[in-house]
PDB file of N, CA and C in Angstrom:
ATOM      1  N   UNK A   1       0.837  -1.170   0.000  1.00  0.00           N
ATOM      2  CA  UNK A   1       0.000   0.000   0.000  1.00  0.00           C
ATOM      3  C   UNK A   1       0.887   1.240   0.000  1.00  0.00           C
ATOM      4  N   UNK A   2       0.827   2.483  -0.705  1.00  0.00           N
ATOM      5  CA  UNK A   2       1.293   3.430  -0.843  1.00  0.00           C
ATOM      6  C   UNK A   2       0.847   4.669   0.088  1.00  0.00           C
ATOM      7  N   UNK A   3       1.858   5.074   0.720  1.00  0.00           N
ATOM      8  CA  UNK A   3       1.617   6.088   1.696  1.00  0.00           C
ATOM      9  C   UNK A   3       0.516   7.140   1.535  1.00  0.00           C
ATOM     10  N   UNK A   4       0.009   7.271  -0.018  1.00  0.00           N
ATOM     11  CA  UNK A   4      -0.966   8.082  -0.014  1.00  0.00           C
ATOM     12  C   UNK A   4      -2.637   7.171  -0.163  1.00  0.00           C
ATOM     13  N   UNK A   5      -2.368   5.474  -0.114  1.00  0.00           N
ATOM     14  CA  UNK A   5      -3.452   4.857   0.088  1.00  0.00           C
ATOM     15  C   UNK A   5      -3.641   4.720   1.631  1.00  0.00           C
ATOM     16  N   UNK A   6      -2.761   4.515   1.953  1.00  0.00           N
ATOM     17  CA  UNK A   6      -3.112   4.257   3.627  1.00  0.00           C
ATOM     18  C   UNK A   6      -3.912   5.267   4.504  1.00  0.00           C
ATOM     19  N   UNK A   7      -4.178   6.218   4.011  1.00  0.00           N
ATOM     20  CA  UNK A   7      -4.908   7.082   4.914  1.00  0.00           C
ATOM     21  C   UNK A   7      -4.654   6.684   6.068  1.00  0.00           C
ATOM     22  N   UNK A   8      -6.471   6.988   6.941  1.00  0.00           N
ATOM     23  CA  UNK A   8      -6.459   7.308   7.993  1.00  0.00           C
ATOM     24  C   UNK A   8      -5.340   6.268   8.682  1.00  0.00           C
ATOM     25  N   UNK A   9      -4.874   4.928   8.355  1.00  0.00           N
ATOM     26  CA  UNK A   9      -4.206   4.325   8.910  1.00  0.00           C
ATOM     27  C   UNK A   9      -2.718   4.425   9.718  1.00  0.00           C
ATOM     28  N   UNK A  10      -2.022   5.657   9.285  1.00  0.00           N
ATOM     29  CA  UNK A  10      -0.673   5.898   9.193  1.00  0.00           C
ATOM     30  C   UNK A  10      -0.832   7.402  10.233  1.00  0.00           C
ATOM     31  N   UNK A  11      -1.652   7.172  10.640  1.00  0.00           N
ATOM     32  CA  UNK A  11      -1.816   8.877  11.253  1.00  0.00           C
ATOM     33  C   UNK A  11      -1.377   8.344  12.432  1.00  0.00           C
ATOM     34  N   UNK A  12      -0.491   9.316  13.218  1.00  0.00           N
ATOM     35  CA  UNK A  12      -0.236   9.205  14.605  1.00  0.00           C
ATOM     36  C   UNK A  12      -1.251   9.364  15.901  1.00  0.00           C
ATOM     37  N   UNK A  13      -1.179   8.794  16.574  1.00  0.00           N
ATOM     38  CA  UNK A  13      -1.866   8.908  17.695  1.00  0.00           C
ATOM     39  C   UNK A  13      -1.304  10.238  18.978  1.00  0.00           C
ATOM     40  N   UNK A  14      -2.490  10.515  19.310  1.00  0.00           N
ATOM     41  CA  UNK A  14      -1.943  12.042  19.888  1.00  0.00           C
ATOM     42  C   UNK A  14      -1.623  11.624  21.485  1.00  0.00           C
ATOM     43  N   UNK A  15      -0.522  11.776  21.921  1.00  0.00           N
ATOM     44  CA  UNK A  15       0.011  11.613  23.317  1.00  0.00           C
ATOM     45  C   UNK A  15      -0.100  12.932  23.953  1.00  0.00           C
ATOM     46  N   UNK A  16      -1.087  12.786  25.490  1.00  0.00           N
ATOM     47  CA  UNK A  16      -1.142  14.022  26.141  1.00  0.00           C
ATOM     48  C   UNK A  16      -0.628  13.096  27.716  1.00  0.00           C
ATOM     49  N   UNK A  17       0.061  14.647  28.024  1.00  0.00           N
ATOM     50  CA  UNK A  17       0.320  14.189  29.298  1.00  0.00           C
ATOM     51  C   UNK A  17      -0.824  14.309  30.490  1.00  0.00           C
ATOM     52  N   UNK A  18      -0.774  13.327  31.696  1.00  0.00           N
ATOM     53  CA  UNK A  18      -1.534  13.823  32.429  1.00  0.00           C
ATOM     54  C   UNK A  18      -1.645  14.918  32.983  1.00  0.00           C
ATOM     55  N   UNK A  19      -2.491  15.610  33.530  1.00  0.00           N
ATOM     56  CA  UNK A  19      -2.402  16.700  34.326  1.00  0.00           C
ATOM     57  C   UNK A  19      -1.600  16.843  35.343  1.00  0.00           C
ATOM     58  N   UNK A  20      -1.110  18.113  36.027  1.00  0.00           N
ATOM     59  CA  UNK A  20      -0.422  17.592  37.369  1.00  0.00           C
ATOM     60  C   UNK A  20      -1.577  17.555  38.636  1.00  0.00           C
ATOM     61  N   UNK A  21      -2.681  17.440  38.549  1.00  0.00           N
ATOM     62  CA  UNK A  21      -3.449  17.240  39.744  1.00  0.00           C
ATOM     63  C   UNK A  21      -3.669  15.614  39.637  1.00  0.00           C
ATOM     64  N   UNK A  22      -3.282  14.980  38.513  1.00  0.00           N
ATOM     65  CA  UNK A  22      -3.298  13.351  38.707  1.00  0.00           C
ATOM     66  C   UNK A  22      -2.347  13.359  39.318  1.00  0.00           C
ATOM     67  N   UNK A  23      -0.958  13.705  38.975  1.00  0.00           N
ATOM     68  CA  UNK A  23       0.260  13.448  39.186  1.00  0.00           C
ATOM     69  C   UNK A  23       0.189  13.725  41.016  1.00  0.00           C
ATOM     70  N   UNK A  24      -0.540  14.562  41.121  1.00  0.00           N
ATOM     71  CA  UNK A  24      -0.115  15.012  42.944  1.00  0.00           C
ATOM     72  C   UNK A  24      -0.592  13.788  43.543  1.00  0.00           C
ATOM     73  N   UNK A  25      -1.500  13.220  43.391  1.00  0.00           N
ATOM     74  CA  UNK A  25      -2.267  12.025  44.261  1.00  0.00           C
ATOM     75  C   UNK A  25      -1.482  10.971  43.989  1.00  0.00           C
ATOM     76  N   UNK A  26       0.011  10.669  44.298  1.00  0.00           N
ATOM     77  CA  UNK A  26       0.302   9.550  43.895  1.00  0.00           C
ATOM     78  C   UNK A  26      -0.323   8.058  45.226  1.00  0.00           C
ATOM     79  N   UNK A  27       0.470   8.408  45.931  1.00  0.00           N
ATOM     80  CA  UNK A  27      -0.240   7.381  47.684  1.00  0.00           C
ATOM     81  C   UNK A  27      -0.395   7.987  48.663  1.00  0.00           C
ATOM     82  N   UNK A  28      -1.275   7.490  49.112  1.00  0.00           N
ATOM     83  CA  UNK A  28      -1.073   8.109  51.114  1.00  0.00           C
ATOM     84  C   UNK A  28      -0.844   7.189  52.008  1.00  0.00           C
ATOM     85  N   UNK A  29      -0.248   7.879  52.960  1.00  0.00           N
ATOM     86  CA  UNK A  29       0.023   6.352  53.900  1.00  0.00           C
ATOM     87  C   UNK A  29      -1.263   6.462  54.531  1.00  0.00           C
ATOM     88  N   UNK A  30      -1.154   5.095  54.931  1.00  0.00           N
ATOM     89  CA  UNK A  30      -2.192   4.544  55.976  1.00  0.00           C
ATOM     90  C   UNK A  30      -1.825   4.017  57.265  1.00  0.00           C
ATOM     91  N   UNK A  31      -2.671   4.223  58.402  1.00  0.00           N
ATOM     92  CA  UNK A  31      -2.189   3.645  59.574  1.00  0.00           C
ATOM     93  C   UNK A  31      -1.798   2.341  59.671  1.00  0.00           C
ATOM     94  N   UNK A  32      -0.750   1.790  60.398  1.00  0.00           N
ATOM     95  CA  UNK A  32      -0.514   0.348  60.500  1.00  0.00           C
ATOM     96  C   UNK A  32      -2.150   0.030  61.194  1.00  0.00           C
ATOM     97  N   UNK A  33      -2.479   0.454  61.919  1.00  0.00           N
ATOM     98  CA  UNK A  33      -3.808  -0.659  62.534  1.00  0.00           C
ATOM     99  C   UNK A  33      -5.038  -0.951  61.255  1.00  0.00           C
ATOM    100  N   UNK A  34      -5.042   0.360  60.245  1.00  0.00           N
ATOM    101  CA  UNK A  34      -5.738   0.420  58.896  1.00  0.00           C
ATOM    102  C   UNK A  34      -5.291  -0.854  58.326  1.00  0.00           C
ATOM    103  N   UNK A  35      -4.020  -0.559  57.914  1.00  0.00           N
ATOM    104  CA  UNK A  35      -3.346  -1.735  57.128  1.00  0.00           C
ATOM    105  C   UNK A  35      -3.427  -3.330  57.594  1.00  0.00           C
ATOM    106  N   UNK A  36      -3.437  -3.394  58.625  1.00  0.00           N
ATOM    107  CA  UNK A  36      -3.688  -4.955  59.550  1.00  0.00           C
ATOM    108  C   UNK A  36      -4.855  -4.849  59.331  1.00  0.00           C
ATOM    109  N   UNK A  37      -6.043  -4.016  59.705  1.00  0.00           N
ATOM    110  CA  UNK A  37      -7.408  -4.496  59.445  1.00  0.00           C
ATOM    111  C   UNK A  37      -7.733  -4.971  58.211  1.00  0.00           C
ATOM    112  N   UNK A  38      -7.232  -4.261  56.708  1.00  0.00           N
ATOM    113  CA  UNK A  38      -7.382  -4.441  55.079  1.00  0.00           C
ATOM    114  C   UNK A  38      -6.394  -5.646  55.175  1.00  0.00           C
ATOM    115  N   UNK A  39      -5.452  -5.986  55.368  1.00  0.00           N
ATOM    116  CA  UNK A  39      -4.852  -7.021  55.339  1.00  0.00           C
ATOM    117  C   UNK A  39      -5.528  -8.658  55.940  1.00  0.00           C
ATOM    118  N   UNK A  40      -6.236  -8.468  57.239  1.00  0.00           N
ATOM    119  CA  UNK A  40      -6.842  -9.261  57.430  1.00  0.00           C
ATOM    120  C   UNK A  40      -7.928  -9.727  57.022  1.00  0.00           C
ATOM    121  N   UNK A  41      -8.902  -8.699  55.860  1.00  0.00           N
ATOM    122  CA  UNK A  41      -9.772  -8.710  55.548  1.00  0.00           C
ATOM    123  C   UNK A  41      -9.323  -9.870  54.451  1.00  0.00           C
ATOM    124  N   UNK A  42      -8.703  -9.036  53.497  1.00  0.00           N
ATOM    125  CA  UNK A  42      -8.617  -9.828  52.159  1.00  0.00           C
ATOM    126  C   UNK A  42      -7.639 -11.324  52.717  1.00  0.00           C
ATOM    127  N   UNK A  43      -7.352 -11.890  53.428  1.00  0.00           N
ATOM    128  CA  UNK A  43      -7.063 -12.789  53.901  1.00  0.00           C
ATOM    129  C   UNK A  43      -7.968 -13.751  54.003  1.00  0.00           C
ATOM    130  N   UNK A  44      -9.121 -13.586  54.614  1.00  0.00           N
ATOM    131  CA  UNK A  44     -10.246 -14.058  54.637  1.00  0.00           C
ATOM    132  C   UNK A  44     -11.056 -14.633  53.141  1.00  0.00           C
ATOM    133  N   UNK A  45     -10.389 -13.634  52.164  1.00  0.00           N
ATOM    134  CA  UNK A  45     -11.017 -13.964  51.207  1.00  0.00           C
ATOM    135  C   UNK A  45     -10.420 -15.005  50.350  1.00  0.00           C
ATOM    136  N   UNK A  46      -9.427 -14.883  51.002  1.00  0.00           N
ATOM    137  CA  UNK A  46      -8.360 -16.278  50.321  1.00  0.00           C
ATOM    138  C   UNK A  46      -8.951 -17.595  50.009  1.00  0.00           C
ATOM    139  N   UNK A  47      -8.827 -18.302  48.966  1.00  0.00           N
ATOM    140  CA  UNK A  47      -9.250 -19.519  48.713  1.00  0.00           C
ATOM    141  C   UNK A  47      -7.888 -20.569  49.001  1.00  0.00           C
ATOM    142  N   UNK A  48      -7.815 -21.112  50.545  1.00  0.00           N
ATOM    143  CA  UNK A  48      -6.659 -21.562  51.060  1.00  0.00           C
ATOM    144  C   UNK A  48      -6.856 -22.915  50.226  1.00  0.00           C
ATOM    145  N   UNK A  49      -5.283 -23.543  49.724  1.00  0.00           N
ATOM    146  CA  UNK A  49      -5.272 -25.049  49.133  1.00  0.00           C
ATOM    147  C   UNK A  49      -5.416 -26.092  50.385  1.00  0.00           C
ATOM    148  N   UNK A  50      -5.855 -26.885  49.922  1.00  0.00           N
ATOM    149  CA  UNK A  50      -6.379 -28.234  51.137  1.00  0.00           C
ATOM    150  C   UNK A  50      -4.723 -28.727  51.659  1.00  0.00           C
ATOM    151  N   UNK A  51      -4.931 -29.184  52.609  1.00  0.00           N
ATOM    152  CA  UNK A  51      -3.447 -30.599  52.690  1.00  0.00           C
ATOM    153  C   UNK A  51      -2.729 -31.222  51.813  1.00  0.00           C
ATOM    154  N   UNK A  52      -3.955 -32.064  51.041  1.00  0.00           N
ATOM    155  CA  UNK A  52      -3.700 -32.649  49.910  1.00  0.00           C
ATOM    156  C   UNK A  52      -3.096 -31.974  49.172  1.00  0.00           C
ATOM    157  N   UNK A  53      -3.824 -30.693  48.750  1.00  0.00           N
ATOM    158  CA  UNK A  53      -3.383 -30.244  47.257  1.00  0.00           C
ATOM    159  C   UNK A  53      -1.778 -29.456  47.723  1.00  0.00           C
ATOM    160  N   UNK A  54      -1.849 -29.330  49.311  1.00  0.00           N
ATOM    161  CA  UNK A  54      -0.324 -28.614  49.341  1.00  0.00           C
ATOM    162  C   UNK A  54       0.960 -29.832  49.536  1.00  0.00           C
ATOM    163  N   UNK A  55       0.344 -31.135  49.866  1.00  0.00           N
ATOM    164  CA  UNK A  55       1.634 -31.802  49.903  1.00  0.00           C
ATOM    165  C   UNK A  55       1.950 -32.102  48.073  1.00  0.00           C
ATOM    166  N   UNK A  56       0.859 -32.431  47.357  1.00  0.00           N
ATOM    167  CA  UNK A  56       0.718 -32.915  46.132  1.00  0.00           C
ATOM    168  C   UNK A  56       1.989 -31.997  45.549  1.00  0.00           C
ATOM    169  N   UNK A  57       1.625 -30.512  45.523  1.00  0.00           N
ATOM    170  CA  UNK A  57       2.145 -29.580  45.376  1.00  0.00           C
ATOM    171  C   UNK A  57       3.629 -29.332  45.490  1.00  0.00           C
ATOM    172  N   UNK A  58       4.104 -29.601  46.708  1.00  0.00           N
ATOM    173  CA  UNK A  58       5.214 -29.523  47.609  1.00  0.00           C
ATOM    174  C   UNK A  58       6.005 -31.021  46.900  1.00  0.00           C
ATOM    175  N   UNK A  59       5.415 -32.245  46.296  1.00  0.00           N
ATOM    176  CA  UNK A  59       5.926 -32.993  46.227  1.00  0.00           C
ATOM    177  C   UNK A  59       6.604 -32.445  44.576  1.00  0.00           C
ATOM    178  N   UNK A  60       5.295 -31.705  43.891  1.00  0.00           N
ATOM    179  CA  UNK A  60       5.938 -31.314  42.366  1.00  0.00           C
ATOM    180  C   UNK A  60       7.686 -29.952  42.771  1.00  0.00           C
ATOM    181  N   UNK A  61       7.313 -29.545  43.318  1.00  0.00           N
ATOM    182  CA  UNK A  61       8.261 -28.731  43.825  1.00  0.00           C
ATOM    183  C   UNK A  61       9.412 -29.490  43.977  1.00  0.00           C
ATOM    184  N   UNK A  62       9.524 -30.106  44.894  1.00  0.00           N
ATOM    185  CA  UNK A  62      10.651 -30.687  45.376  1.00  0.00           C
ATOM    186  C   UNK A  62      10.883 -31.981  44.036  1.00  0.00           C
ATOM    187  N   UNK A  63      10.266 -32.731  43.355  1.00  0.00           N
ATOM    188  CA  UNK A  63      10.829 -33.334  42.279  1.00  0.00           C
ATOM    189  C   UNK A  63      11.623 -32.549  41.244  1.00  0.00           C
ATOM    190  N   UNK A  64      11.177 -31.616  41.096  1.00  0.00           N
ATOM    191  CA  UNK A  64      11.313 -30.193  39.759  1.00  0.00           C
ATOM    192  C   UNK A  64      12.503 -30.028  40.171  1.00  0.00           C
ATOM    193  N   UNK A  65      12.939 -29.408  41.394  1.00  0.00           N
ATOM    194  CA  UNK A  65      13.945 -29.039  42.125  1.00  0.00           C
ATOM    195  C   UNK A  65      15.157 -29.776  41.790  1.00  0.00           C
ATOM    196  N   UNK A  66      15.104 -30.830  42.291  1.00  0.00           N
ATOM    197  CA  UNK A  66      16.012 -32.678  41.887  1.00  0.00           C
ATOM    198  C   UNK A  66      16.097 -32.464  40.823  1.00  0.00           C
ATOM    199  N   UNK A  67      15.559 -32.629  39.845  1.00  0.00           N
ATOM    200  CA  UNK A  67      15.597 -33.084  38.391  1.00  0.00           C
ATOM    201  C   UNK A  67      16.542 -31.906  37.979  1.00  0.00           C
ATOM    202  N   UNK A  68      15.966 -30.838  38.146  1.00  0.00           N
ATOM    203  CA  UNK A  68      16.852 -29.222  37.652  1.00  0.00           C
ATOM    204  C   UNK A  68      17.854 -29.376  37.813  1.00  0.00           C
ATOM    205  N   UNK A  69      18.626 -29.790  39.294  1.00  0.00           N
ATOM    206  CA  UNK A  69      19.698 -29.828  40.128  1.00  0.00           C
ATOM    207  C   UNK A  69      20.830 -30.942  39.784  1.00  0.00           C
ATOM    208  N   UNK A  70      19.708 -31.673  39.316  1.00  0.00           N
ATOM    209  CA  UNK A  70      20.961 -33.086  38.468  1.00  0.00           C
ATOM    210  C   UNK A  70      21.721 -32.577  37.012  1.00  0.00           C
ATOM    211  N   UNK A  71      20.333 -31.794  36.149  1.00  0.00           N
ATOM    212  CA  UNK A  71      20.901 -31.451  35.212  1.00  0.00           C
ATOM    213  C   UNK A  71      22.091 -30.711  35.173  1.00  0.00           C
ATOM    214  N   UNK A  72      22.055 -29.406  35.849  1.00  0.00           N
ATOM    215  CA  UNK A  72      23.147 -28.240  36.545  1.00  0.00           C
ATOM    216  C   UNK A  72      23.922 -29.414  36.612  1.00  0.00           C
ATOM    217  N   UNK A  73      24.134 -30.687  37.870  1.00  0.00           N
ATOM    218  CA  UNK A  73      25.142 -30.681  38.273  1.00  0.00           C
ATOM    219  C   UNK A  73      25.978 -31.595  37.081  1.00  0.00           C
ATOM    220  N   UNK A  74      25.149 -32.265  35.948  1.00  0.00           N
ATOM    221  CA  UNK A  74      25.835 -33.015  34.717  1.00  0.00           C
ATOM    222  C   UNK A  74      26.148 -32.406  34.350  1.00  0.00           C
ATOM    223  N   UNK A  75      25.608 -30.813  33.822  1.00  0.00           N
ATOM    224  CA  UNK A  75      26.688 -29.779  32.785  1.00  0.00           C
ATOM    225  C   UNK A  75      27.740 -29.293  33.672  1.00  0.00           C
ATOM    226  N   UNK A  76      28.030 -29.209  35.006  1.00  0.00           N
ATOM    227  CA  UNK A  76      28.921 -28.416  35.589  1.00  0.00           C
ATOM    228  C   UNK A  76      30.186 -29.544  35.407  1.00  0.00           C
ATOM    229  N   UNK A  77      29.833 -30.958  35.333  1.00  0.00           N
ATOM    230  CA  UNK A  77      30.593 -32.152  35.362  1.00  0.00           C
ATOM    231  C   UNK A  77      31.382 -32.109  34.192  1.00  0.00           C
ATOM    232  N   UNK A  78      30.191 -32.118  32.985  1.00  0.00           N
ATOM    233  CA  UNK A  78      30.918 -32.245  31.379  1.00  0.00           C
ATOM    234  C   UNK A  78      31.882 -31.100  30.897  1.00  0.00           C
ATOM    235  N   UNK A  79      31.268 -29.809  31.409  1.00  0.00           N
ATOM    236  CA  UNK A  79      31.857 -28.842  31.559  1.00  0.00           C
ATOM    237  C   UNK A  79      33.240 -28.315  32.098  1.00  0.00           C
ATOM    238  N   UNK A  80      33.588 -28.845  33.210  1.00  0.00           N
ATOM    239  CA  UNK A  80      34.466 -28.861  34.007  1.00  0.00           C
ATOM    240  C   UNK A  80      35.540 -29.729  33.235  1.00  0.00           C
ATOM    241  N   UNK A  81      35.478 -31.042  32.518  1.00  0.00           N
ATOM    242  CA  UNK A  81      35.990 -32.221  31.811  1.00  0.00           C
ATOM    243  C   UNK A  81      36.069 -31.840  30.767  1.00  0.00           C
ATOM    244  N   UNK A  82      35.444 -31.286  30.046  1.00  0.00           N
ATOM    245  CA  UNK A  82      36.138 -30.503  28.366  1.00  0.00           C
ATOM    246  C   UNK A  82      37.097 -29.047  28.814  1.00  0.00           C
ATOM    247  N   UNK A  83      37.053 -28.761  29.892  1.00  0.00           N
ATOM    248  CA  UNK A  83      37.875 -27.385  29.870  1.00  0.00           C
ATOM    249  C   UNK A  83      39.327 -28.188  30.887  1.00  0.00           C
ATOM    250  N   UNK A  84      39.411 -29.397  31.555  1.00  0.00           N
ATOM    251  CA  UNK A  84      40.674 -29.346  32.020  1.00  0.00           C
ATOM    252  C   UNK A  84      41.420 -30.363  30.645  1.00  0.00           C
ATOM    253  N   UNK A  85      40.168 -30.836  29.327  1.00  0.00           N
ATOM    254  CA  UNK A  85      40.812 -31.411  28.436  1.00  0.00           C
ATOM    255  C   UNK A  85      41.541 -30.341  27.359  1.00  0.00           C
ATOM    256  N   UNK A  86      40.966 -29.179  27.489  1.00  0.00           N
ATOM    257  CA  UNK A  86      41.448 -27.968  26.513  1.00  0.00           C
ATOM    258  C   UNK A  86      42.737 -27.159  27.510  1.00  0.00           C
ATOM    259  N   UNK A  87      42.556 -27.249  28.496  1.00  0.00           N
ATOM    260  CA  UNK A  87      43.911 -26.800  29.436  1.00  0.00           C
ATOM    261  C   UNK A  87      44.917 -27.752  29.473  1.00  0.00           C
ATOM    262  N   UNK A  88      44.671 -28.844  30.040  1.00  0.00           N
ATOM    263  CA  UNK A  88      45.912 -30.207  29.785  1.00  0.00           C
ATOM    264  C   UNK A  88      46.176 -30.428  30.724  1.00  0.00           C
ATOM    265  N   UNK A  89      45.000 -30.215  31.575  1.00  0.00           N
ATOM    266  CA  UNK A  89      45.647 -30.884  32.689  1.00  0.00           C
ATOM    267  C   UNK A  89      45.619 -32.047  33.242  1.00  0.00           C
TER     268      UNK A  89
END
């Protein structure tokens, strides 16, 4: 397509900055006893995982972990064995 078919397509989009009365409201603090109360709230709302689903869980973790950890430690092995074969030692 030729720059004078493309029309409306090729037109820039207009960037405005915010105002500075957005800009002033960035946070406010809140009281720690505020914050423990909102904190405990949405806590509550938590959908906690069962036993099950956290050992199930804990078991994928800790296999993942192993498996990762073997790999690392075969390349650090092969690795280690092609560079004292390129040094001579």
């Amino acid at each position: 397509m030729s720059p004078a078919k493309a029309g409306p397509f090729l037109k820039k989009a207009r960037v405005t900055s915010p105002s500075p009365l957005a800009c002033a409201k960035i946070h406010t603090m809140t009281s720690p006893v505020t914050y423990l109360q909102e904190s405990y709230d949405e806590f509550k709302k938590v959908q906690w995982p069962t036993r099950r689903q956290t050992i199930r869980l804990t078991g994928y973790v800790a296999g993942v972990s192993l498996v990762v950890g073997l790999y690392v430690a075969g390349l650090d092995f092969v690795f280690t064995r092609l560079l004292a074969l390129v040094i001579g030692r």
